[in-house]
C-alpha atoms as a PDB file:
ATOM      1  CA  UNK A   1      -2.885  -6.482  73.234  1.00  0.00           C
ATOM      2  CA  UNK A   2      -4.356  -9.820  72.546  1.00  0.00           C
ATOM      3  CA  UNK A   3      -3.676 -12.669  75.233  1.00  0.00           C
ATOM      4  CA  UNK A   4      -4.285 -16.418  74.887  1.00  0.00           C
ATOM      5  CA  UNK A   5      -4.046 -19.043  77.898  1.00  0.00           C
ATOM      6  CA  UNK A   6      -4.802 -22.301  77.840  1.00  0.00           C
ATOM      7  CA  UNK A   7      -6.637 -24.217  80.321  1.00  0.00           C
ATOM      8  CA  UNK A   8      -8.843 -26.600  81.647  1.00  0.00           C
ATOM      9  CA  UNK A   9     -12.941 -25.964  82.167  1.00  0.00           C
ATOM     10  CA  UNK A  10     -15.088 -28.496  82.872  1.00  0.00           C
ATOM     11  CA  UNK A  11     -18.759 -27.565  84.562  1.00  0.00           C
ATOM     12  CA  UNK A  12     -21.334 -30.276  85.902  1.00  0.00           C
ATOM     13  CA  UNK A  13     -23.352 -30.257  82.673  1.00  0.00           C
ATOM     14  CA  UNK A  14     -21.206 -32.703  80.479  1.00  0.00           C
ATOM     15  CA  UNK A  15     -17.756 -31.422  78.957  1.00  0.00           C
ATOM     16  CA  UNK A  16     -17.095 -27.889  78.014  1.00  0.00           C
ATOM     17  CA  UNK A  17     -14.619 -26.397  75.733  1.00  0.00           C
ATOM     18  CA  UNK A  18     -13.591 -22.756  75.877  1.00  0.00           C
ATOM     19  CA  UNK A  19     -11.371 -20.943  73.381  1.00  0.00           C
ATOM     20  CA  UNK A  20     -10.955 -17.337  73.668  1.00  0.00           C
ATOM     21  CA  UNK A  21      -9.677 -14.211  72.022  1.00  0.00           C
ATOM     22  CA  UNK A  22      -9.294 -10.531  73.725  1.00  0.00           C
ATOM     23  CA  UNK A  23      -9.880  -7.720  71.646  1.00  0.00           C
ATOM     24  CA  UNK A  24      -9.143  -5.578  74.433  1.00  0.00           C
ATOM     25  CA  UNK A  25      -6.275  -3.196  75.875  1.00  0.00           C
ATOM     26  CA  UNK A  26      -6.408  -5.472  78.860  1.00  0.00           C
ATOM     27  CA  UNK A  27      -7.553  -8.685  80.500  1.00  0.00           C
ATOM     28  CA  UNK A  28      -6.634 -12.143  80.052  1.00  0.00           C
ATOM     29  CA  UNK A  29      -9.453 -15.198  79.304  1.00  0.00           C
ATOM     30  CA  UNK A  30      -9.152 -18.614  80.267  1.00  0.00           C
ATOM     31  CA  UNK A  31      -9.205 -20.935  76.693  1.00  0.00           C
ATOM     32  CA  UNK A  32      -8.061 -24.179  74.712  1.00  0.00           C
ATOM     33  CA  UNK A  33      -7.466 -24.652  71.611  1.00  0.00           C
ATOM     34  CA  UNK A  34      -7.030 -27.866  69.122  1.00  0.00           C
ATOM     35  CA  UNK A  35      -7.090 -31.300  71.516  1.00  0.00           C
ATOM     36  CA  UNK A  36      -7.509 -29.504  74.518  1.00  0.00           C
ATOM     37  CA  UNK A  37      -8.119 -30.781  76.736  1.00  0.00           C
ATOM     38  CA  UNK A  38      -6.582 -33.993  75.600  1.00  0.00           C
ATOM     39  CA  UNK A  39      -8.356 -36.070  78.185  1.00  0.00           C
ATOM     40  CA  UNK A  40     -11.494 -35.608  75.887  1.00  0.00           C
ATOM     41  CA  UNK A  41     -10.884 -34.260  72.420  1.00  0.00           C
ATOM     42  CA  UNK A  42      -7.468 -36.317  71.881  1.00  0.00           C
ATOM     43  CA  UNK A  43      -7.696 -39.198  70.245  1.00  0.00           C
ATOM     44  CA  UNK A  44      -3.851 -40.148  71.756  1.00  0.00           C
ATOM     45  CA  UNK A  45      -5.224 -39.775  75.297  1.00  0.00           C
ATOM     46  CA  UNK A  46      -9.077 -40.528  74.832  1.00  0.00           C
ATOM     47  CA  UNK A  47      -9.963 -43.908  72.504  1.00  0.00           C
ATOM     48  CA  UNK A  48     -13.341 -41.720  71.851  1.00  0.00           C
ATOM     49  CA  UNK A  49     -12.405 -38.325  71.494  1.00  0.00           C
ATOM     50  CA  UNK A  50     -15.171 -35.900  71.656  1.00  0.00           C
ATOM     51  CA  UNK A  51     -14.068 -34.372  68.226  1.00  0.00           C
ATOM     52  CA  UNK A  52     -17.202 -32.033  67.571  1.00  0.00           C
ATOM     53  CA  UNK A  53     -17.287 -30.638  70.503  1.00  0.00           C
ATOM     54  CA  UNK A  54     -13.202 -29.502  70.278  1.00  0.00           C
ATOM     55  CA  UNK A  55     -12.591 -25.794  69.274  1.00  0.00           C
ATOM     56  CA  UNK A  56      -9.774 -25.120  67.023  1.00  0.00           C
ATOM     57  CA  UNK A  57      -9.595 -21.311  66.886  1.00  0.00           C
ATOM     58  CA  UNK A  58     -11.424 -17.793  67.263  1.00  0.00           C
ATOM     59  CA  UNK A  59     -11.137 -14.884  65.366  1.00  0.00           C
ATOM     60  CA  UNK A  60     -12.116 -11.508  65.030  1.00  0.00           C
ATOM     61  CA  UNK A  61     -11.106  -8.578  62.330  1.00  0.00           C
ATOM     62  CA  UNK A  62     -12.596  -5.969  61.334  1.00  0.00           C
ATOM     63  CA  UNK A  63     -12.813  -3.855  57.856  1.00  0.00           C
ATOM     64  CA  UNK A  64     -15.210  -1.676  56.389  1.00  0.00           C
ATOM     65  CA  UNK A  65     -18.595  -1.684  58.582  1.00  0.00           C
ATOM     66  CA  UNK A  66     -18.385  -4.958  59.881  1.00  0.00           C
ATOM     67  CA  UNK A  67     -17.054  -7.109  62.071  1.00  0.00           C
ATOM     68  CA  UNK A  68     -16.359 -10.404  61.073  1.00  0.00           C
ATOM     69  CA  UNK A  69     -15.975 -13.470  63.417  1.00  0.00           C
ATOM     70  CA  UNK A  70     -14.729 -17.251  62.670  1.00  0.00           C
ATOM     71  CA  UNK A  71     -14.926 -19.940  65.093  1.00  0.00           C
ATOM     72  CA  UNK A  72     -13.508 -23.019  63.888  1.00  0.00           C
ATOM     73  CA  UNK A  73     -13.866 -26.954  65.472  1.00  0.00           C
ATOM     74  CA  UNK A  74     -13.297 -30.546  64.646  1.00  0.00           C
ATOM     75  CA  UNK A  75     -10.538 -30.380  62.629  1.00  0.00           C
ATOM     76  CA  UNK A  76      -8.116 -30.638  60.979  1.00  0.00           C
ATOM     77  CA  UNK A  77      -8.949 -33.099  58.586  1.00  0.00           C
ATOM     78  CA  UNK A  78      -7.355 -33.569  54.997  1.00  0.00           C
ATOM     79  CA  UNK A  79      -8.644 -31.247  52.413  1.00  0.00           C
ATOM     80  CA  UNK A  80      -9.767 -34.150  50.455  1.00  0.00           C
ATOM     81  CA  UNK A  81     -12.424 -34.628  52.884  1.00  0.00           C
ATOM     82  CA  UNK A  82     -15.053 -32.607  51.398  1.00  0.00           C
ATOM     83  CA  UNK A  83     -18.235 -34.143  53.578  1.00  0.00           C
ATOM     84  CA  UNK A  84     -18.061 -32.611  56.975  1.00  0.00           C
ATOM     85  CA  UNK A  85     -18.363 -35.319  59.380  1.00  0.00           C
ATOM     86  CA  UNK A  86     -18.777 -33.584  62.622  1.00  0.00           C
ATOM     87  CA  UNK A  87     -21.739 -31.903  62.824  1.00  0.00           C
ATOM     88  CA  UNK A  88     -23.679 -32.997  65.865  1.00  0.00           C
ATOM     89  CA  UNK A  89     -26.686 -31.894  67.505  1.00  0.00           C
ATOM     90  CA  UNK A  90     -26.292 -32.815  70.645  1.00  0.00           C
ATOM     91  CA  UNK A  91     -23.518 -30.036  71.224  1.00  0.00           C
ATOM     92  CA  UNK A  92     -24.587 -26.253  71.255  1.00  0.00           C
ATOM     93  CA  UNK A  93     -21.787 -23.538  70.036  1.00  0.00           C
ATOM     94  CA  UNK A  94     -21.536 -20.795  71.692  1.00  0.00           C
ATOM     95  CA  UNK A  95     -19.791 -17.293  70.898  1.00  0.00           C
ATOM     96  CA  UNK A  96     -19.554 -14.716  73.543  1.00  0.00           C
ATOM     97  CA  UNK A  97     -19.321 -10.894  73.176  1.00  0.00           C
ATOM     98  CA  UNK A  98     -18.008  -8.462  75.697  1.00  0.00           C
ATOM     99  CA  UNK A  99     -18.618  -4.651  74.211  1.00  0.00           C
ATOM    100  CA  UNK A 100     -18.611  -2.862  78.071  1.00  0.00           C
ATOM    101  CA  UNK A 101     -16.012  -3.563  80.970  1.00  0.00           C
ATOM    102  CA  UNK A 102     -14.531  -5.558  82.985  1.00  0.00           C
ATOM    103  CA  UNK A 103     -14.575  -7.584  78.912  1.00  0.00           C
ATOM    104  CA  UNK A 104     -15.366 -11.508  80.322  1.00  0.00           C
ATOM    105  CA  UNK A 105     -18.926 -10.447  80.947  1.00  0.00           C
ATOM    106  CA  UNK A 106     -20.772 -11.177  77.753  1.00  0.00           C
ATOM    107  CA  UNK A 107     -23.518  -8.424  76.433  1.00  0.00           C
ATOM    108  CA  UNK A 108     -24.548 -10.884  73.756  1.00  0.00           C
ATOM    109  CA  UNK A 109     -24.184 -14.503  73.516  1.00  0.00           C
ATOM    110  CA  UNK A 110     -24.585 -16.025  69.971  1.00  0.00           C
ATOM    111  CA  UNK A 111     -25.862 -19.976  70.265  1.00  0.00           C
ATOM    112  CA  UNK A 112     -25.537 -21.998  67.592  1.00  0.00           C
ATOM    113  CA  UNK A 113     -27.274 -25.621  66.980  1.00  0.00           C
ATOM    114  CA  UNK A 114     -26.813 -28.613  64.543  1.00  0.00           C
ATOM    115  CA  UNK A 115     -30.116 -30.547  63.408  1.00  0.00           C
ATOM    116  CA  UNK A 116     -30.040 -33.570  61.169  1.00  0.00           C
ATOM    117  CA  UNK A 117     -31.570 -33.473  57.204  1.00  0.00           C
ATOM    118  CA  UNK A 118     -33.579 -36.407  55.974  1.00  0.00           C
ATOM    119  CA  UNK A 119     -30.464 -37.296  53.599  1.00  0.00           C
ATOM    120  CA  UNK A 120     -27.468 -39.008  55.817  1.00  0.00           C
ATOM    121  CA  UNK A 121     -25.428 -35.717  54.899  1.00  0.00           C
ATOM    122  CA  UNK A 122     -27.658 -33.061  55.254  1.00  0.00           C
ATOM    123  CA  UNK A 123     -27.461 -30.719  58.091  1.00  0.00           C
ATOM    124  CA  UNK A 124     -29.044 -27.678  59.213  1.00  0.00           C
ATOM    125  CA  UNK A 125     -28.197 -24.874  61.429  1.00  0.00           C
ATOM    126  CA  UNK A 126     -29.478 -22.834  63.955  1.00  0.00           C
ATOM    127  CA  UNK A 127     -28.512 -19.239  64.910  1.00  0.00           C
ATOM    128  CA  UNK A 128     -30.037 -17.364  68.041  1.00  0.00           C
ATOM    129  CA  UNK A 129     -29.053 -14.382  69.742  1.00  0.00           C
ATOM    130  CA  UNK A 130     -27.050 -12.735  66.849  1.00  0.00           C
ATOM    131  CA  UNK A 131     -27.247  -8.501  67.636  1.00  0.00           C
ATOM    132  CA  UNK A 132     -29.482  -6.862  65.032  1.00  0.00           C
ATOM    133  CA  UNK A 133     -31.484 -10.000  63.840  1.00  0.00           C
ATOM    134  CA  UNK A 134     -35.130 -10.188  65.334  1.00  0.00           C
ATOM    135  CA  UNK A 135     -35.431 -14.272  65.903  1.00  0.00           C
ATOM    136  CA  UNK A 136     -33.227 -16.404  64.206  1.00  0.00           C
ATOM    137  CA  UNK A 137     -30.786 -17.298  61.483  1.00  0.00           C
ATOM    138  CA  UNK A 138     -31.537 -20.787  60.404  1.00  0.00           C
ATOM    139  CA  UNK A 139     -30.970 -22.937  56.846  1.00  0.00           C
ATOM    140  CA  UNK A 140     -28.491 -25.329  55.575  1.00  0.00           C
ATOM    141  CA  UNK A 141     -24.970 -25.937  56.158  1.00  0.00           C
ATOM    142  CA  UNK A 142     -22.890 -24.837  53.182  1.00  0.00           C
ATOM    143  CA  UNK A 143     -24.819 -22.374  52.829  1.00  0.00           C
ATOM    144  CA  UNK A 144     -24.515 -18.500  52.041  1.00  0.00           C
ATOM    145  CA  UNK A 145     -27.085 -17.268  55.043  1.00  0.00           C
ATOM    146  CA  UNK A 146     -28.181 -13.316  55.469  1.00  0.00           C
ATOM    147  CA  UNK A 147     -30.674 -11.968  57.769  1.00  0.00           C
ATOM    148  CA  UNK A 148     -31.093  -8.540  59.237  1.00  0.00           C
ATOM    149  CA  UNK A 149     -27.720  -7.445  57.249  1.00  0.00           C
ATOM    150  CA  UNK A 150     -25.798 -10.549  59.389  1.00  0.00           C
ATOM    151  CA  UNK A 151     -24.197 -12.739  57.233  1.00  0.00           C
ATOM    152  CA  UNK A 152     -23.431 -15.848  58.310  1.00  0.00           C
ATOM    153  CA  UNK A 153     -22.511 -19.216  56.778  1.00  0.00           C
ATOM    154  CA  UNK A 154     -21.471 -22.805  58.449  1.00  0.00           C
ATOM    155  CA  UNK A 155     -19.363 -25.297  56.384  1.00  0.00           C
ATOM    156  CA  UNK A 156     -15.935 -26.776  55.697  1.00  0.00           C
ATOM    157  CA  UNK A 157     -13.107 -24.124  54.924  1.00  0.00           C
ATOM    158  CA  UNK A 158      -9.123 -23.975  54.173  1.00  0.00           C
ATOM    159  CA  UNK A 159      -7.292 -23.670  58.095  1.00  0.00           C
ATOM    160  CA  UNK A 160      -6.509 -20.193  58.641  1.00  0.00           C
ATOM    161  CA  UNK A 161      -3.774 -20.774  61.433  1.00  0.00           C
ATOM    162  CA  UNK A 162      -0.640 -21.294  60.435  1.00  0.00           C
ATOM    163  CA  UNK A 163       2.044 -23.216  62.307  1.00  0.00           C
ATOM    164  CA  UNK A 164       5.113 -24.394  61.671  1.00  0.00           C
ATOM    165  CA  UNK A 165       4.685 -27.531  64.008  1.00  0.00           C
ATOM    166  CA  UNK A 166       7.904 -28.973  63.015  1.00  0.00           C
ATOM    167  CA  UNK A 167       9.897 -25.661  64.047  1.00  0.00           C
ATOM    168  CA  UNK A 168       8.136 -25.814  67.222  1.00  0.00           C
ATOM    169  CA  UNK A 169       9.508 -29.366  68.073  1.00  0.00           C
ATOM    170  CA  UNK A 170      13.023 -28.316  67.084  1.00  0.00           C
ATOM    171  CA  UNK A 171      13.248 -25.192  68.957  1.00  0.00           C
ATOM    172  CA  UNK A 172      12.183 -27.293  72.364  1.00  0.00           C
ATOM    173  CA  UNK A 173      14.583 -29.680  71.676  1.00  0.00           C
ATOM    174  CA  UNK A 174      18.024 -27.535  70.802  1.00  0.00           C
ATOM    175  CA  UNK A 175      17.177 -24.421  72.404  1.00  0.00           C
ATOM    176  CA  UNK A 176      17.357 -22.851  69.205  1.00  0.00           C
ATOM    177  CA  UNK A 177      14.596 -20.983  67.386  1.00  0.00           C
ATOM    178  CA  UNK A 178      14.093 -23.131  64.377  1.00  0.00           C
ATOM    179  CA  UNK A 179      10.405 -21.406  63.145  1.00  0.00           C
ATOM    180  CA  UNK A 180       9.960 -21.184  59.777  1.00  0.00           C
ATOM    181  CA  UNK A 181       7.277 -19.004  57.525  1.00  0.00           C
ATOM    182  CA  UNK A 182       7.517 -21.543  54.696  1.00  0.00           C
ATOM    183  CA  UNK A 183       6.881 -24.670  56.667  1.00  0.00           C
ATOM    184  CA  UNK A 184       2.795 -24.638  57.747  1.00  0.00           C
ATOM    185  CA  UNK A 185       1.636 -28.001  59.549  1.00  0.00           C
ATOM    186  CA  UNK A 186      -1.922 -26.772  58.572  1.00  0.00           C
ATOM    187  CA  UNK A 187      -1.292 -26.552  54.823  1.00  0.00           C
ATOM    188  CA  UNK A 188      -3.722 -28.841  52.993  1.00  0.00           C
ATOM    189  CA  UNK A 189      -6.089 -29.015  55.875  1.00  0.00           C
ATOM    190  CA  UNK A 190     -10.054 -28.083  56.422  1.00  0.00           C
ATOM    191  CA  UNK A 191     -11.953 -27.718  59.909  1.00  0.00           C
ATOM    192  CA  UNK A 192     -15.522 -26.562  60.468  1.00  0.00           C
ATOM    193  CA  UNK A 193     -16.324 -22.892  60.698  1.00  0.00           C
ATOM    194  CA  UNK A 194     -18.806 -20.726  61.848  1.00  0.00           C
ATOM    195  CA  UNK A 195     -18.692 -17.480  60.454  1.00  0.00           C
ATOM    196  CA  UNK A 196     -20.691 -14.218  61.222  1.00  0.00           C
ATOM    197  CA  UNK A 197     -20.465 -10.992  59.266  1.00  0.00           C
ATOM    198  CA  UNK A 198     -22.101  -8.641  62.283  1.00  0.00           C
ATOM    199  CA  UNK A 199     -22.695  -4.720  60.963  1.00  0.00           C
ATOM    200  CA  UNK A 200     -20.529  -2.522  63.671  1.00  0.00           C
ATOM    201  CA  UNK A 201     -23.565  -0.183  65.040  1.00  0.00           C
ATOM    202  CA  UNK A 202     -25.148  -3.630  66.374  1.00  0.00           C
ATOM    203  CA  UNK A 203     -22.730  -4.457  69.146  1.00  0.00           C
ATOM    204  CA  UNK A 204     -23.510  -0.721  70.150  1.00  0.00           C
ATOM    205  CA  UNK A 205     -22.578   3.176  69.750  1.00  0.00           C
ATOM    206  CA  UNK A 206     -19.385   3.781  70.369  1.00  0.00           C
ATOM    207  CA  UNK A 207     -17.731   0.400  70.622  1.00  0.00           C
ATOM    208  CA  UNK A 208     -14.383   0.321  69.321  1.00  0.00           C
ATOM    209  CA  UNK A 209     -13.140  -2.603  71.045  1.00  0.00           C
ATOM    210  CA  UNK A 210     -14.587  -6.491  72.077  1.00  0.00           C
ATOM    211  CA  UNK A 211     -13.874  -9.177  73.786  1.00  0.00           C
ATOM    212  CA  UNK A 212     -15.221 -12.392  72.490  1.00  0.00           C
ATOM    213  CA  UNK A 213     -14.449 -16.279  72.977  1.00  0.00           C
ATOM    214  CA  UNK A 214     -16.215 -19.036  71.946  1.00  0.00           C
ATOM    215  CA  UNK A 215     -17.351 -22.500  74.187  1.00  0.00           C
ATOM    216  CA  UNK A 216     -18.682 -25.419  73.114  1.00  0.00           C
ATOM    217  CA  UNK A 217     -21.152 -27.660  76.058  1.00  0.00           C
ATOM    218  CA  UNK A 218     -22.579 -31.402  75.549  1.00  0.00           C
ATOM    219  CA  UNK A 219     -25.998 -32.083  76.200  1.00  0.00           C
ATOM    220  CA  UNK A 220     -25.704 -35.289  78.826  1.00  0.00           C
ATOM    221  CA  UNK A 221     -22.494 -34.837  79.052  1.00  0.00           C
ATOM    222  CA  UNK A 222     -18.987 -36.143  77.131  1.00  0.00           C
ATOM    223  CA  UNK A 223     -19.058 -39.162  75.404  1.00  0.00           C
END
């Protein structure tokens, strides 16, 4: 059963987003999702919304031997938009694993930081923490990345939720379910991703289910 609430977390550091996604039979996680919470990521509530630091989605499948995880953020933007234009390295990504019970306790915690090129659009990344890999994943953005057997790459990519936004709004307002699976708000539209390709026997023997959810914390605080 997977179970998704949204809330509010904010911690003395500086501004914290938290997005979340159970893997598990049970359990429920605290999380946000696109403009939450609007009091900091929205730019109809906040003049300067913190956009990097907003988490769109989590996800998790698995096929083959692998595990495959995709946190996205700042977005959506138009397709057209081919530069990312939210990278920022004063914000450090975080994804969280739970592979043992109670499933909010993380047994590995994958951190992930920005750092500015010499060029005004070049961007590296930082991976730590990532089971199986001794030290670090690190390179450019746009980048196909592999160490250890982990894959991993950081870039612009299509929006993978889709949402008929329009339906939504309807159904409120009559009463009447109105969704439709030809109408997707998202259609057209990129965020950032981070994506991680993790071999199964490295979140441990026997594990056949995870919990995982992703946060996002500003150094100094939110801007």
């Amino acid at each position: 059963m997977h179970r998704m609430i949204k809330t509010v977390l904010a911690v003395s550091a500086g501004a914290t987003a938290l997005a979340a996604l159970l893997l598990i039979p049970t359990g429920v996680a605290t999380s946000a999702d696109h403009l939450d919470p609007p009091g900091r990521t929205d730019g109809g509530v906040d003049p300067n919304p913190d956009i990097p630091a907003d988490i769109a989605d989590v996800f998790a499948w698995h096929s083959g031997t692998t595990t495959k995880i995709a946190m996205t953020f700042a977005g959506p933007v138009a397709a057209a938009a081919t530069t990312p234009l939210y990278y920022d390295r004063d914000v450090l990504y975080k994804i969280n694993i739970s592979t043992a019970a109670p499933g909010n306790t993380p047994e590995f915690v994958i951190k992930y930081r920005f750092g500015k090129g010499k060029g005004p659009n070049e961007w590296g990344v930082r991976i730590e923490g990532v089971p199986g890999v001794d030290g670090v994943i690190e390179g450019p953005v746009e980048t196909n990345l592999e160490k250890n057997g982990v894959k991993a790459r950081v870039g612009l990519f299509d929006e993978p939720f889709f949402f008929d936004l329009i339906g939504f709004r309807e159904t409120r307002s009559t009463g009447v379910l109105r969704i439709r699976n030809d109408r997707n708000f998202f259609d057209g539209q990129n965020d950032t991703a981070i994506v991680l390709e993790i071999p199964d026997s490295y979140l441990g023997s026997g594990v056949t289910n995870i919990g995982l959810w992703g946060q996002t914390l500003r150094f100094g605080g939110n801007i």
